[in-house]
Protein backbone atom coordinates (compact mmCIF):
# COMPACT_ATOMS: atom_id res chain seq x y z
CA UNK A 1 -49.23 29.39 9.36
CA UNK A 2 -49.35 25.71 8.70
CA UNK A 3 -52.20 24.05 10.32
CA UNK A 4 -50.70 20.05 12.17
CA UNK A 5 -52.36 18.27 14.76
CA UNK A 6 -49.03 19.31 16.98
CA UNK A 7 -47.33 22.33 17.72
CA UNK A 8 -43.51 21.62 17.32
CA UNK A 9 -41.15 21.32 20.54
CA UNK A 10 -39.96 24.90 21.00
CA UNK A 11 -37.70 26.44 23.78
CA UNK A 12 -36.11 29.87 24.84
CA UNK A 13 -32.44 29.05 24.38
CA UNK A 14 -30.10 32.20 23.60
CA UNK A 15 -28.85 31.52 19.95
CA UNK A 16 -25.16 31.31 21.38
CA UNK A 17 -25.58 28.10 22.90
CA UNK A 18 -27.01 26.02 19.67
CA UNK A 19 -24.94 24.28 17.13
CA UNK A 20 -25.46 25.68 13.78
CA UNK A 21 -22.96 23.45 12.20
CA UNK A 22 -24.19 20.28 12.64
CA UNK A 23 -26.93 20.78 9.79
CA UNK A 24 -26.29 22.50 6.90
CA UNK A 25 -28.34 24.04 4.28
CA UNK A 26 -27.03 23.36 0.08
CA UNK A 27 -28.55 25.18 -2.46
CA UNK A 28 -30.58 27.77 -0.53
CA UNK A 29 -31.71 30.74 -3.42
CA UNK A 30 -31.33 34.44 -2.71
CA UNK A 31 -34.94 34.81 -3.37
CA UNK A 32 -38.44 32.46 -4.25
CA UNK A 33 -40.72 33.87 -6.87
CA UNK A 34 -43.94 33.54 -4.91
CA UNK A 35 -47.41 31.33 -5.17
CA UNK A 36 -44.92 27.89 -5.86
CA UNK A 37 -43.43 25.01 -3.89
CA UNK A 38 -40.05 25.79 -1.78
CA UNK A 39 -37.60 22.77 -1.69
CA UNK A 40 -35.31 23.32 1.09
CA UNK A 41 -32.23 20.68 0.65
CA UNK A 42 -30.22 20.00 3.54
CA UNK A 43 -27.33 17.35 5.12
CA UNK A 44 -26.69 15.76 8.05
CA UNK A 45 -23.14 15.72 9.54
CA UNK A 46 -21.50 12.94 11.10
CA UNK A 47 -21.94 14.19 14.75
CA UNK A 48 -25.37 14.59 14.32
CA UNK A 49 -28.05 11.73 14.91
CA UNK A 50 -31.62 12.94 13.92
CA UNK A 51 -34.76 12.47 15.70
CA UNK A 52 -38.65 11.70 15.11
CA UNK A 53 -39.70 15.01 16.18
CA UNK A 54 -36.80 17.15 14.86
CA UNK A 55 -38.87 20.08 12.18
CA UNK A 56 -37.49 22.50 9.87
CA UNK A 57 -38.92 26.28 10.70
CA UNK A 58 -39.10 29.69 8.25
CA UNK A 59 -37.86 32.18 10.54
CA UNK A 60 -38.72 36.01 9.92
CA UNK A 61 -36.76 38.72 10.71
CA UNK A 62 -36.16 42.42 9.96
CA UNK A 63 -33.72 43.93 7.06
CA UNK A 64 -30.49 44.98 8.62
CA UNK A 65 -27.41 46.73 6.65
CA UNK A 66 -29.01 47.88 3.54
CA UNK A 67 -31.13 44.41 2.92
CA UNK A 68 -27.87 42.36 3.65
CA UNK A 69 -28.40 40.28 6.52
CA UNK A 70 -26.02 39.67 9.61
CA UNK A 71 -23.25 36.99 9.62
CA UNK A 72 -22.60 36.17 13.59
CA UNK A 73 -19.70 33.76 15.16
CA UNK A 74 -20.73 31.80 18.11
CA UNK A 75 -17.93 32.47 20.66
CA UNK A 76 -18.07 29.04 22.39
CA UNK A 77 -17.94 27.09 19.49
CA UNK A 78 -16.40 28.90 16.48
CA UNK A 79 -19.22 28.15 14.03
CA UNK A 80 -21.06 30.79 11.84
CA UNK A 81 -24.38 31.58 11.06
CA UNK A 82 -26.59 34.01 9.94
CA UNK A 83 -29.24 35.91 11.78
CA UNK A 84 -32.40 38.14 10.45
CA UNK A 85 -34.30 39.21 13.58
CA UNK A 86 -35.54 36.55 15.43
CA UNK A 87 -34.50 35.53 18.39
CA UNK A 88 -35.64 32.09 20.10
CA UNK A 89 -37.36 29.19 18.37
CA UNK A 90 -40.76 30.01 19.46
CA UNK A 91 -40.66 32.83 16.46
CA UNK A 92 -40.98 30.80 13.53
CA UNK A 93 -43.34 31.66 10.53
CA UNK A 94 -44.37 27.76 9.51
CA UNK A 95 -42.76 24.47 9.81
CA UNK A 96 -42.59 21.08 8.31
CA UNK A 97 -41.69 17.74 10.50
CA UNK A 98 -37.82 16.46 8.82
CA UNK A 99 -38.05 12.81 7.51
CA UNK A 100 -35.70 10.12 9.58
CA UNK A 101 -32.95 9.02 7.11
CA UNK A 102 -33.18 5.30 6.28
CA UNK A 103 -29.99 4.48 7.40
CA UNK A 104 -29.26 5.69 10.63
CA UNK A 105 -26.04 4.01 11.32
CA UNK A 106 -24.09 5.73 8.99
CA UNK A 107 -20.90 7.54 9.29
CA UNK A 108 -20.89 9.35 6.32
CA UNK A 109 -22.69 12.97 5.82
CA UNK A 110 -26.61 12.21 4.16
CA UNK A 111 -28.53 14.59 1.52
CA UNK A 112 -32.17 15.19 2.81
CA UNK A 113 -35.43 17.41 1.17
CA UNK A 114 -38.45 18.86 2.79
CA UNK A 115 -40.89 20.36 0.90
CA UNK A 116 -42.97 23.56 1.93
CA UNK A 117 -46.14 23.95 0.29
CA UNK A 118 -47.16 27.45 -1.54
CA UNK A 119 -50.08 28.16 0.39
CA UNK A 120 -48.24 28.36 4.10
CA UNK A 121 -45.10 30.06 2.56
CA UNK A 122 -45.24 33.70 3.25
CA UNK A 123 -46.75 36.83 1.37
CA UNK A 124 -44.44 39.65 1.58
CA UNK A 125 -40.79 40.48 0.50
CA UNK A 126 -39.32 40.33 3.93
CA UNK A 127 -36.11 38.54 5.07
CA UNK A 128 -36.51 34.43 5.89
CA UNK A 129 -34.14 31.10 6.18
CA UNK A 130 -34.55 27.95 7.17
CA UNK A 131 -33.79 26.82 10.56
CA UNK A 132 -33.21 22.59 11.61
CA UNK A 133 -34.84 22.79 15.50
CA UNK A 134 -34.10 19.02 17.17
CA UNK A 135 -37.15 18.21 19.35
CA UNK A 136 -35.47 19.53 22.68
CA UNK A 137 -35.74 22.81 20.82
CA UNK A 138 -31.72 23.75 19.79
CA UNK A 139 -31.18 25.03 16.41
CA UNK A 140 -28.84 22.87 14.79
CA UNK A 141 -28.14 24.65 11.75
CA UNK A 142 -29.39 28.05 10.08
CA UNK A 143 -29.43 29.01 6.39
CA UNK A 144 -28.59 32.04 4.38
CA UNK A 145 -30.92 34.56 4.63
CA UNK A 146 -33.40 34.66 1.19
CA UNK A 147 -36.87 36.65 0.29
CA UNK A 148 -40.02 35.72 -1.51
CA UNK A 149 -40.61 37.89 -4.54
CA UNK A 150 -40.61 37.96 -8.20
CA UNK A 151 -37.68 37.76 -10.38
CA UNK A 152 -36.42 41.66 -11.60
CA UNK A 153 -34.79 41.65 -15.17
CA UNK A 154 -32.23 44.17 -15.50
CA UNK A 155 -30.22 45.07 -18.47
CA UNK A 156 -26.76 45.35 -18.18
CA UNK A 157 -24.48 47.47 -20.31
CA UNK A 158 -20.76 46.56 -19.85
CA UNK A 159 -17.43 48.51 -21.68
CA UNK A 160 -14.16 47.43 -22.84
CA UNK A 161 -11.79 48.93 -23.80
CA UNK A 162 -8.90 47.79 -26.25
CA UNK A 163 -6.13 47.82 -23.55
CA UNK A 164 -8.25 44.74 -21.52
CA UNK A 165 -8.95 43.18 -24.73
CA UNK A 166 -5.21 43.27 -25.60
CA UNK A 167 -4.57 41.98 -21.85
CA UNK A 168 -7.57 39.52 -22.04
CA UNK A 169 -5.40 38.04 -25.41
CA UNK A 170 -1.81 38.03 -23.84
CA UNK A 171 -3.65 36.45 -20.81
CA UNK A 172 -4.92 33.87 -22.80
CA UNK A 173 -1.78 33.14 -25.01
CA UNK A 174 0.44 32.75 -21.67
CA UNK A 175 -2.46 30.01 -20.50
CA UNK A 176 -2.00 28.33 -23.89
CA UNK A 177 1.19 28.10 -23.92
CA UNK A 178 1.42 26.76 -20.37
CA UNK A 179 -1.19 24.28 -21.45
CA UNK A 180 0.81 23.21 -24.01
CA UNK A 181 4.02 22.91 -21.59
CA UNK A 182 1.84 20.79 -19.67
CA UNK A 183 0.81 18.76 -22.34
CA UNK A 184 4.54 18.35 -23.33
CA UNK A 185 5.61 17.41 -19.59
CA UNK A 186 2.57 14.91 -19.71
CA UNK A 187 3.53 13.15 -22.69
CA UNK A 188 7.06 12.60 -21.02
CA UNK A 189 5.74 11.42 -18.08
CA UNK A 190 3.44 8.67 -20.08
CA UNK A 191 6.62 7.36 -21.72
CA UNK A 192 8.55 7.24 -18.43
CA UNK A 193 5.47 5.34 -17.15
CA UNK A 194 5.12 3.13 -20.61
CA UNK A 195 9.10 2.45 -20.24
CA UNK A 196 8.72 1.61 -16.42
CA UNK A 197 5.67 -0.59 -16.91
CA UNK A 198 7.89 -2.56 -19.86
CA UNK A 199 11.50 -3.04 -17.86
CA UNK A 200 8.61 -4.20 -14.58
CA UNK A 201 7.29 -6.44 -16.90
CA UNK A 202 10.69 -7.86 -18.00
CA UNK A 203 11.77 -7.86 -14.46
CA UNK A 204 8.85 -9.68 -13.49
CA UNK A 205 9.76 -12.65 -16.32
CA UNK A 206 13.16 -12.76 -14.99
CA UNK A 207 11.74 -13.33 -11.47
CA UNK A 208 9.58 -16.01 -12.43
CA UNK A 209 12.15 -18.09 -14.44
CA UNK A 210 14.77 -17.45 -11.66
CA UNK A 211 12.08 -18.42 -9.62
CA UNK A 212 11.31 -21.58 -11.57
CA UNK A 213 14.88 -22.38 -11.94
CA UNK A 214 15.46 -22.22 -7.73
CA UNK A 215 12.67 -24.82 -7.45
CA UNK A 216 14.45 -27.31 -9.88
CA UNK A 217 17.64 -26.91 -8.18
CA UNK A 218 15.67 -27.42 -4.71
CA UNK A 219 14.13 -30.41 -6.06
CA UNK A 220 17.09 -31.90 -7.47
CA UNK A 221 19.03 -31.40 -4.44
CA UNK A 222 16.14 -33.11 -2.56
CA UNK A 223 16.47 -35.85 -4.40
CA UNK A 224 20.26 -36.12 -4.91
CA UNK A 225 20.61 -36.18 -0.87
CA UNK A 226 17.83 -38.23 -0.16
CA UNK A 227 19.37 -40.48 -3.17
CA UNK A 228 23.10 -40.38 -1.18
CA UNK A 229 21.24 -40.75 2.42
CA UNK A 230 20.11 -44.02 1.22
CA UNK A 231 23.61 -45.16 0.08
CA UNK A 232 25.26 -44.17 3.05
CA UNK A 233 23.03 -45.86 5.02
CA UNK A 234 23.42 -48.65 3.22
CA UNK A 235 26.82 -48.46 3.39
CA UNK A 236 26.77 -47.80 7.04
CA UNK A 237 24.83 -51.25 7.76
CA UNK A 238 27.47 -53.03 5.06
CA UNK A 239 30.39 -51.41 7.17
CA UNK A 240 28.65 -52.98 9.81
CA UNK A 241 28.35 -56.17 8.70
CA UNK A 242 31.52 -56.44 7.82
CA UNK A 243 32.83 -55.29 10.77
CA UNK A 244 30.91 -58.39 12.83
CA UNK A 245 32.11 -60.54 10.39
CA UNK A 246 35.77 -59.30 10.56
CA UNK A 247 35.40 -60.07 14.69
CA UNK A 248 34.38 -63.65 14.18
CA UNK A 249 37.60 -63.76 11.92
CA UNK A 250 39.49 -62.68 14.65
CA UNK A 251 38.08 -65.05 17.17
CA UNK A 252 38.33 -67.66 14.91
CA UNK A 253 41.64 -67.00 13.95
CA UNK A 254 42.92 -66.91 17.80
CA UNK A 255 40.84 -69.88 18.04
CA UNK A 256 43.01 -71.63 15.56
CA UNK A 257 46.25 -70.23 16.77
CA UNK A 258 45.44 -71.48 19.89
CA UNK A 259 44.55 -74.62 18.21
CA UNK A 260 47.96 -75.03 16.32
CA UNK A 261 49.91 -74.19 20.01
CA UNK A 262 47.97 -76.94 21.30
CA UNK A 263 49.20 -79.48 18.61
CA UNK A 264 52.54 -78.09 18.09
CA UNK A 265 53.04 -79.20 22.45
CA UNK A 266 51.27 -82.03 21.65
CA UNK A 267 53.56 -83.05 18.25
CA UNK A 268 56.52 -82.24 20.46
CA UNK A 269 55.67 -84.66 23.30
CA UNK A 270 54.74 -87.59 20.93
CA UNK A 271 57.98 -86.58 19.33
CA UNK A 272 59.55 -87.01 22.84
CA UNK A 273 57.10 -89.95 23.82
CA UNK A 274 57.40 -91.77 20.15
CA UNK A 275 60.16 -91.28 17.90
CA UNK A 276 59.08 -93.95 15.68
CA UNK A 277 55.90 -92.51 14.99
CA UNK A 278 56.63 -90.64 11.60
CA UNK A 279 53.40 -91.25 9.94
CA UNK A 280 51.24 -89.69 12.84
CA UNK A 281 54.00 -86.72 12.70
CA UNK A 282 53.85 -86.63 8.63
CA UNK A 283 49.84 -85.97 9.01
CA UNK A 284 50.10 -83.36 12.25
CA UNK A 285 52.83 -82.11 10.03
CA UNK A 286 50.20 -81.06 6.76
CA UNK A 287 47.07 -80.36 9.44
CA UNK A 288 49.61 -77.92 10.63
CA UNK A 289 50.56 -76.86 7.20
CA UNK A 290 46.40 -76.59 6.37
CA UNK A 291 45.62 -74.30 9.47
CA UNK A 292 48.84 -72.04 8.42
CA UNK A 293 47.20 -71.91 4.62
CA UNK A 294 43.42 -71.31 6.15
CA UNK A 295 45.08 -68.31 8.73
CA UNK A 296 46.79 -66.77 5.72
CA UNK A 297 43.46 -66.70 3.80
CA UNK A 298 41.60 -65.08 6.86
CA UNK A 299 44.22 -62.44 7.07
CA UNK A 300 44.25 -61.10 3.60
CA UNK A 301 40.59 -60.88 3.69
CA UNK A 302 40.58 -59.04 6.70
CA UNK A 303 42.64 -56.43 5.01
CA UNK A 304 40.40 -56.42 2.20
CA UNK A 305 37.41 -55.44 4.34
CA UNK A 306 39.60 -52.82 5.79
CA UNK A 307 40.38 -51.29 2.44
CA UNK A 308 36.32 -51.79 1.66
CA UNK A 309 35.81 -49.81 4.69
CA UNK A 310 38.49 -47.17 3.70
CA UNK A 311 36.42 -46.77 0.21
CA UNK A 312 33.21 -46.00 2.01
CA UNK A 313 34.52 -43.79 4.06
CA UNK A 314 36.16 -41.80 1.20
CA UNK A 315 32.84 -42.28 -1.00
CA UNK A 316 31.08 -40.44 2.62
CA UNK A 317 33.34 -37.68 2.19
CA UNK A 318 32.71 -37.14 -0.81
CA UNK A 319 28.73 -37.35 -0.63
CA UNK A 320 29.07 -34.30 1.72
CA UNK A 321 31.35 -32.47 -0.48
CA UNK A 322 28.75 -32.39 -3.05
CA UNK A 323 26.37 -31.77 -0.54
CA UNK A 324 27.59 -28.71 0.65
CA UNK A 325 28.26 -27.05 -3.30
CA UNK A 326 24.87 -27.33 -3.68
CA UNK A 327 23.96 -25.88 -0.49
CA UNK A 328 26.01 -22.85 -1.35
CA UNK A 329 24.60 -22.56 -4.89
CA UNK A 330 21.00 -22.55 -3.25
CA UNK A 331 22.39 -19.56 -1.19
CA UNK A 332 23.58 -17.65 -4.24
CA UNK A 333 20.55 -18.10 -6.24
CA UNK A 334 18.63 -17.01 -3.05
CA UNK A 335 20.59 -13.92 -3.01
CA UNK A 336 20.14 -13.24 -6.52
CA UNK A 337 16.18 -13.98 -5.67
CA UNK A 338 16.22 -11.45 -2.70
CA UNK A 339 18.01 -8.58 -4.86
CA UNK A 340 15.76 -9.05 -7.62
CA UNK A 341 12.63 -9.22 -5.46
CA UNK A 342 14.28 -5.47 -4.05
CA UNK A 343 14.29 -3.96 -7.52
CA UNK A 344 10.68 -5.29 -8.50
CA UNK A 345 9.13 -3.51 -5.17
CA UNK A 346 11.28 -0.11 -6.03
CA UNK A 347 10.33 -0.09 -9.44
CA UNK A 348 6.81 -0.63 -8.63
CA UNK A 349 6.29 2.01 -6.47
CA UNK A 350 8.07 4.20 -8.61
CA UNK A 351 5.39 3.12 -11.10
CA UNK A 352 2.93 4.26 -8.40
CA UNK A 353 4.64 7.71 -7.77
CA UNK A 354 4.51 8.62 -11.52
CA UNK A 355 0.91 7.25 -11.90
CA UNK A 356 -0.10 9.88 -9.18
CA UNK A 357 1.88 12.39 -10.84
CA UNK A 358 0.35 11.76 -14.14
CA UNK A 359 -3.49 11.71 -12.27
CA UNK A 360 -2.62 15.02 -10.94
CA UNK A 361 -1.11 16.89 -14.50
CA UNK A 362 -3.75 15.58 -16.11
CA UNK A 363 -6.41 17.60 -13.28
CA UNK A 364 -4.52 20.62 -13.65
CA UNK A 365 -5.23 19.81 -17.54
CA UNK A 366 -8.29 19.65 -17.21
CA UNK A 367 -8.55 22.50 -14.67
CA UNK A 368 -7.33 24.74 -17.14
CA UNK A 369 -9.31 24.61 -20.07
CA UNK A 370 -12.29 24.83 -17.75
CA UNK A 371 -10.70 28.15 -17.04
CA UNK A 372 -10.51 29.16 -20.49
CA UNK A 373 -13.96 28.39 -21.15
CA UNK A 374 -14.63 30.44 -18.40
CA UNK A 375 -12.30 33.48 -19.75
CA UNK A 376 -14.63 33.27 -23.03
CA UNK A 377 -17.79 31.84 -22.36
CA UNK A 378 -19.65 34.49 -20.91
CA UNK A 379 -23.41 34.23 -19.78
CA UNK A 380 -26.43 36.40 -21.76
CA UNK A 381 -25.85 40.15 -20.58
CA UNK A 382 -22.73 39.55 -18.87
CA UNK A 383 -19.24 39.99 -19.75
CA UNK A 384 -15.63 40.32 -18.77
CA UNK A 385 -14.58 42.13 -15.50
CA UNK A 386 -13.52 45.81 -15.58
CA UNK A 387 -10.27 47.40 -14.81
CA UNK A 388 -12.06 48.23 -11.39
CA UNK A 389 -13.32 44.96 -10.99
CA UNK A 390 -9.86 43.67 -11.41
CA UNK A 391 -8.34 45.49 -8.98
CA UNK A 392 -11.38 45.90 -5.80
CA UNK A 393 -13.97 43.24 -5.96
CA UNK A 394 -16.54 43.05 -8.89
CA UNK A 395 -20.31 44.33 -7.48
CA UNK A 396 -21.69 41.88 -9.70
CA UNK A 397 -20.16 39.15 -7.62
CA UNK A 398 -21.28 38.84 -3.96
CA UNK A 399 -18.63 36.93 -3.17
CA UNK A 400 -15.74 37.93 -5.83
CA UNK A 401 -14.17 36.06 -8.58
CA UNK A 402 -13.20 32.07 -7.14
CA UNK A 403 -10.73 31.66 -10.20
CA UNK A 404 -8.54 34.67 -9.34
CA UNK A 405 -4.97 33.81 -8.47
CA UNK A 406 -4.85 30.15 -9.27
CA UNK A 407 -2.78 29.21 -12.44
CA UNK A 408 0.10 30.86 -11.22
CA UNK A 409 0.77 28.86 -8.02
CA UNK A 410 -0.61 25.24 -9.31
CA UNK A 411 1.56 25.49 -12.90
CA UNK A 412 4.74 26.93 -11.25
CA UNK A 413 4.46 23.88 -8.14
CA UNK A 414 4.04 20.81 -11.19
CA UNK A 415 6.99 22.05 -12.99
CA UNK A 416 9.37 22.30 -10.10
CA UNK A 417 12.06 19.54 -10.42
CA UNK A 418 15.20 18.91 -8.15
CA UNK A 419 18.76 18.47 -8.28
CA UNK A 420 20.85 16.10 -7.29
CA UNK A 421 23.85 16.94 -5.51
CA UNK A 422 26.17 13.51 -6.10
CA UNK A 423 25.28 13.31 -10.06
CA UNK A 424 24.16 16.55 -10.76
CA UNK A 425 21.21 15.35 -12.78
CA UNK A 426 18.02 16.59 -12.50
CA UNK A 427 14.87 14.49 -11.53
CA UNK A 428 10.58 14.57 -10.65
CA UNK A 429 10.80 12.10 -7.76
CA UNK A 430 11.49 11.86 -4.33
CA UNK A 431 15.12 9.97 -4.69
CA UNK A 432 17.08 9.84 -8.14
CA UNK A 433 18.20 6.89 -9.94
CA UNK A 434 22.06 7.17 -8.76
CA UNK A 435 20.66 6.86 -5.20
CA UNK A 436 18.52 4.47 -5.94
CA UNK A 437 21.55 1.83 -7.27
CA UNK A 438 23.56 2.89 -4.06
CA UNK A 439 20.79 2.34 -1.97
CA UNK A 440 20.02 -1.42 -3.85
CA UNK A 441 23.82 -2.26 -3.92
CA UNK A 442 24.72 -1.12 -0.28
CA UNK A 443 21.76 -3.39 1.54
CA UNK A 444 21.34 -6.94 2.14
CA UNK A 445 17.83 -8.46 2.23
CA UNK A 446 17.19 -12.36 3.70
CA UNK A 447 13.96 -13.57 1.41
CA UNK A 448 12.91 -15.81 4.18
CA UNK A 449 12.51 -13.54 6.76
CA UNK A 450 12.88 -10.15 5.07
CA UNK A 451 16.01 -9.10 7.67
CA UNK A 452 18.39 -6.25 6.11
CA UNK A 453 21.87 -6.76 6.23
CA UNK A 454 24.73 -3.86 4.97
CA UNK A 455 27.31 -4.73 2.67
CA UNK A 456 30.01 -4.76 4.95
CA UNK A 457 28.27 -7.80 6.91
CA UNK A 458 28.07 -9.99 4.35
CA UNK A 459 29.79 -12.87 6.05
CA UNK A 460 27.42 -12.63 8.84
CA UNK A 461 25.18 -12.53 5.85
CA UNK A 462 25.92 -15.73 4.76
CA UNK A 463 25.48 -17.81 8.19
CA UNK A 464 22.46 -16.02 8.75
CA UNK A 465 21.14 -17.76 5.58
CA UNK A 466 23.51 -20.67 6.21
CA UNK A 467 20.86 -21.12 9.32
CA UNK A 468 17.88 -21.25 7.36
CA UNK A 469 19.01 -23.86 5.41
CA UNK A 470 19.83 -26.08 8.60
């Protein structure tokens, strides 16, 4: 046994209460050819945090079943492992002390080595695996049960007859010509994806000139009602002046009137008082005649400022006529914008939905000539399976054939397609392109706030986008 300084930490815990699955063993060989280093490869799970004095153990064990040993189920956690003998962790043949990772904050599951020198490995051809023993003394995991003795050559004499050769060549003819289905249905998948990729792209320009084209029109408008808010104020403070001005007519004008009343008594009683005065009634007579002119002149261009005033209020009117087209063009291109902006995020998740579909034809590609490599590249002194082997399992396989039973459910799932029951056209997708218009012409979407709307509401539609632009 290995000679350390310290004995690792043991216990006597029944097997049935460890946790075999929380370290497990890759790469463990059915036997070691003896008198060389054993590298025993194992990871840590994420449940499992490793400790300074956690060791890795040899455990011996007597031959059970015919030199096959035992595969047990723990009954309170549902894990399996394998058992030779032993018993409790106080039985082991050597150990080594486990290396801490260098990370031990990590999530993900981490490949570790330990290496078992030659000299404290054992002797005979008895039954051992490796055991991971944390330093309370639990076993958290347990290998597959291996032996240390030299490597026996056998020579191996296999028969076939011309019925499985025959059956071996239809076999392979079906795979080839389901590979070469597949290689059709991938080709018309790259072209859907090539002619996808070009209307995006074209889509894309569209959006971006529309887009270009909205921020004119926004700027123009801008200007063109920051232009007429100028003139209409100006227009407001001209109204105004005009309108003080047309009050000081009328107070001068009532002044005046009041003025002529005053010298019309006044004319009379010098008439009365004086009726030999004619010159002083001659001159009263044009002053009158002068204030009549001047009141005449104040009048008409009182009723020219009206009319001015009439003009502005027309040119006002107009202003927010104007105003209002452009407002409603800004809500058409928006709408336009919005449906456009729809189509783009279909189409490019369509894009992603073939990509995927493309990824996974060309694995089952792939997966298939592996397969017929494996049909005709057999290993030295092997070769294909017997009729027996076909039907129980081969004894040259411990645990059977992995590749039986696989083409037939992976090529017969890629080359299902679906119906649609409005056109009647066929399709790969989730949703055909009929739907897809219905879907795109039957919904609303704001592009400000990304709020759906049905086609029947489109009014409500409107003054919802109305608002925005308040």
């Amino acid at each position: 046994m290995e000679e350390t300084l310290e004995d690792p930490p043991t216990s006597a815990v029944l097997l049935d209460h460890c946790h075999f699955s929380q370290v497990i063993f890759n790469s463990v060989e059915k036997f070691y050819v003896p008198g060389g280093d054993v590298t025993c490869y194992y990871t840590l799970t994420q449940h499992f945090v490793p400790r300074r004095k956690d060791w890795i153990g040899i455990f011996r064990g007597q031959c059970v079943f015919n030199h096959f040993p035992q595969l047990h189920i723990n009954p309170h956690t549902g894990t399996s492992w394998h058992q030779v003998g032993w018993k409790t962790t106080r039985e082991y043949y050597t150990f080594m002390w486990v290396t801490l990772p260098t990370d031990l904050n990590s999530k993900s599951t981490q490949q570790q080595e330990v290496q078992f020198k030659a000299y404290y490995l054992p002797k005979d051809d008895e039954y051992y695996q490796f055991c991971y023993v944390d330093q309370d003394g639990v076993v958290r995991g347990a290998s597959i049960p291996f032996q240390f003795r030299p490597e026996n050559e056998e020579d191996i004499l296999v028969v076939t007859t011309q019925g499985e050769v025959e059956e071996i060549e239809q076999h392979n003819n079906e795979l080839c010509r389901e590979n070469q289905e597949l290689r059709d249905s991938c080709a018309s998948l790259q072209k859907q994806n090539s002619d996808l990729q070009a209307e995006l792209r074209k889509k894309q320009e569209e959006l971006e000139t529309l887009k270009s084209i909205n921020k004119e029109l926004e700027q123009k408008a801008k200007e063109q009602q920051n232009s007429w808010e100028t003139e209409l104020l100006q227009l407001k403070e001209q109204n105004q002046k005009m309108s003080s001005e047309n009050e000081k007519m009328r107070v001068r004008a009532d002044q005046l009137q009041a003025q002529l009343s005053a010298q019309e008594k006044e004319m009379e009683e010098l008439i009365r008082g004086d009726q030999d005065n004619a010159e002083q009634l001659e001159y009263l007579k044009r002053e009158n005649s002068q204030l009549l002119r001047s009141l005449t002149e104040q009048r008409e261009q009182q009723k020219k400022l009206e009319q001015t005033v009439t003009e502005l209020k027309q040119e006002e009117a107009t202003a927010s006529k104007k105003q209002q087209e452009l407002t409603d063009q800004n809500f058409d291109l928006s709408r336009r914008l919005s449906e456009n902006k729809i189509i783009y995020d279909v189409l490019l998740k369509e894009k992603e939905r073939m990509e995927r579909e493309n990824d996974v034809l060309k694995s089952e590609n792939s997966r298939l000539m592996r397969y017929m490599d494996l049909d005709f590249d057999f290993p030295p002194g092997q070769g294909p399976a017997s009729d027996q082997g076909s039907t129980g399992r081969n004894p040259g396989l411990v645990y059977g054939n992995p590749y039986t039973g696989i083409q037939e459910s992976s090529a017969s799932s890629l080359l299902s397609s679906k119906r649609c029951p409005a056109c009647k056209s066929d399709f790969m997708g989730d949703i055909c392109d009929h739907t897809l218009e219905q879907q795109l012409v039957q919904t609303l979407y704001c592009p400000i706030c990304d709020k759906s709307f049905s086609a029947t509401e489109e009014q409500i539609f409107q003054d919802h986008m109305f608002c925005h632009s308040l």
